[in-house]
Protein backbone atom coordinates (compact mmCIF):
# COMPACT_ATOMS: atom_id res chain seq x y z
CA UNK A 1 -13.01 -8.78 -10.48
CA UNK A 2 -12.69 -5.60 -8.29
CA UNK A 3 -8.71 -4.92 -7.65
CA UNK A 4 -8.04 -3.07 -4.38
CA UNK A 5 -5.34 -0.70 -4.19
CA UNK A 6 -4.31 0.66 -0.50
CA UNK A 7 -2.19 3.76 -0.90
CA UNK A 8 -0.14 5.18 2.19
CA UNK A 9 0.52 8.32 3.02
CA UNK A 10 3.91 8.44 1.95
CA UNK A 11 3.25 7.02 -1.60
CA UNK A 12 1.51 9.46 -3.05
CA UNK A 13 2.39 9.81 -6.33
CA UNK A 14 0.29 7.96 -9.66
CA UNK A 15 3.67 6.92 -10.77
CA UNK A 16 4.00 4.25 -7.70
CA UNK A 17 3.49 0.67 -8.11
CA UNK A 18 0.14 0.00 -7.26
CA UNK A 19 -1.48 2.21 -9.12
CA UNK A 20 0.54 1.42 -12.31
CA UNK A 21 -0.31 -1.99 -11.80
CA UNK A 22 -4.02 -1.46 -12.35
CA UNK A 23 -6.60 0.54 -14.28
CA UNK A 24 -8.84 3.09 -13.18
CA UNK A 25 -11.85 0.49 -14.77
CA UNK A 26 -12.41 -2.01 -12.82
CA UNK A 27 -10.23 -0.99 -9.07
CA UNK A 28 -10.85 1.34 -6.42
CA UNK A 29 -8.55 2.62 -4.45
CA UNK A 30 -8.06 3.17 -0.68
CA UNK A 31 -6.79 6.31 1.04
CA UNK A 32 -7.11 5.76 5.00
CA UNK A 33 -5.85 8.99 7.38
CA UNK A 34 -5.51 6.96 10.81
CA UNK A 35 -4.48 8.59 14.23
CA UNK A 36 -3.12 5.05 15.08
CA UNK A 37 0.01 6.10 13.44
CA UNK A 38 0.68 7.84 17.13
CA UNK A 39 0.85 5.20 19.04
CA UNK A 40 3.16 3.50 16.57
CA UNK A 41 5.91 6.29 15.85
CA UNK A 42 6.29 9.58 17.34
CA UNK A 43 4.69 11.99 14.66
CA UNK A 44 4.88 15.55 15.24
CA UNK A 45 1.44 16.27 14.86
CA UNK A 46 1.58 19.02 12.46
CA UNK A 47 3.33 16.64 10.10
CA UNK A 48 0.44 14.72 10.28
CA UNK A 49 -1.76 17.11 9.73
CA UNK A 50 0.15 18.25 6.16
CA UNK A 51 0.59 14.28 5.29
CA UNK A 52 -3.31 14.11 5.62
CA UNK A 53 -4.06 17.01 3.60
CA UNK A 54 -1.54 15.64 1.04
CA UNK A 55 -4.24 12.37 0.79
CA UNK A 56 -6.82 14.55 0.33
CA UNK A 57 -5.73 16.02 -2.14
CA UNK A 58 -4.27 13.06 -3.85
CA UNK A 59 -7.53 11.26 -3.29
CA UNK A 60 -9.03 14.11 -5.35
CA UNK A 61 -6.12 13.89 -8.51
CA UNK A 62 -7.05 10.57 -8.66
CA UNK A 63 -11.03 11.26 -8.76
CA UNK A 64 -10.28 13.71 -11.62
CA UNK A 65 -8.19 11.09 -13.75
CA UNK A 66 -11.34 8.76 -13.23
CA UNK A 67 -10.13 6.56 -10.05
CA UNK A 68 -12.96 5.56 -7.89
CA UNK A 69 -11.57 6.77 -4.50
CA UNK A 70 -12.78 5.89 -0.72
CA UNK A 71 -11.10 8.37 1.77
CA UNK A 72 -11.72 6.55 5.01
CA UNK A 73 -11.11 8.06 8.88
CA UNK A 74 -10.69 5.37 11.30
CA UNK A 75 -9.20 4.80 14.57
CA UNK A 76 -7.07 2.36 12.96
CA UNK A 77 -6.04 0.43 9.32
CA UNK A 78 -6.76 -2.90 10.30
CA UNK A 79 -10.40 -2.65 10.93
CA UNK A 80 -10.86 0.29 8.48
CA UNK A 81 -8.93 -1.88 5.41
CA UNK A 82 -11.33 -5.16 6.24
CA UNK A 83 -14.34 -3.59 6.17
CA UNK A 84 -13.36 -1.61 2.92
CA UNK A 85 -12.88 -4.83 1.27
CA UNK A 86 -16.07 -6.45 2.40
CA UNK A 87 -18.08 -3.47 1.03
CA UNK A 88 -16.42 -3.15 -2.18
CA UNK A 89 -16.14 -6.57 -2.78
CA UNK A 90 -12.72 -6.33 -3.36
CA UNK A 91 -11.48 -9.29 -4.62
CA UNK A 92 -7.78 -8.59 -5.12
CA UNK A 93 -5.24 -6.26 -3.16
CA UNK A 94 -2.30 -4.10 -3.89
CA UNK A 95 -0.14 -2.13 -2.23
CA UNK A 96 3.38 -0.73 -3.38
CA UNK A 97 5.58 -2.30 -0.53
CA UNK A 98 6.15 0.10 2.87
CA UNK A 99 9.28 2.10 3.15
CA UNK A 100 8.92 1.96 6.88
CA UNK A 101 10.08 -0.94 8.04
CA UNK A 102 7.57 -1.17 11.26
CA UNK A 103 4.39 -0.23 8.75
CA UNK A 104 5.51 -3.22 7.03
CA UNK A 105 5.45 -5.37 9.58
CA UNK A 106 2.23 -4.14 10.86
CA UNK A 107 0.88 -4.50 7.55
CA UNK A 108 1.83 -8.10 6.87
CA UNK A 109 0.27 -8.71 10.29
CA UNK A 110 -2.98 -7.60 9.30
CA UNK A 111 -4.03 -11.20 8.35
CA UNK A 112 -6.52 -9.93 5.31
């Protein structure tokens, strides 16, 4: 079985949930840097900017402690999270619960 693990933006840290719930054998995990987040919230655009950097080089911490990582750029999650699974054949998903109330929502409303 391939176990999914979707990490935000503002979990990045190997200590959080999702990644403690699995094992770099056997899961990938999913980094996805989405401008959607705009339209959503009003980001100040720099901020973006140094919270996708921070991914990047998370994605890249993880790759050297032996994580498979896909770092994906999309227009938005929804699309870019269902077509990650289909590929991988991820079987299984995790995700350390949102702090932001309205990603929550959004995520819970993705229907995967």
């Amino acid at each position: 079985m391939t176990i999914g693990i979707w990490v935000l933006g503002d979990q990045l840290n190997a200590a959080q949930a999702a990644l403690t719930s699995g094992e770099p054998a056997g899961s990938r995990v999913l980094l996805v840097e989405s401008a959607s987040v705009l339209g959503r919230r009003a980001y100040h655009r720099q901020k973006l900017v140094l919270v996708w950097s921070a991914m990047r080089h998370f994605a890249l911490e993880l790759e050297q402690a032996g994580w498979q990582v896909d770092h994906v750029i999309a227009a938005g999650f929804g699309a870019a999270v269902r077509a990650w699974i289909e590929a991988q054949g991820i079987r299984e998903l995790r995700i350390m619960e949102p702090a932001d109330r309205g990603f929550r929502i959004a995520i819970e409303q993705l229907r995967l």
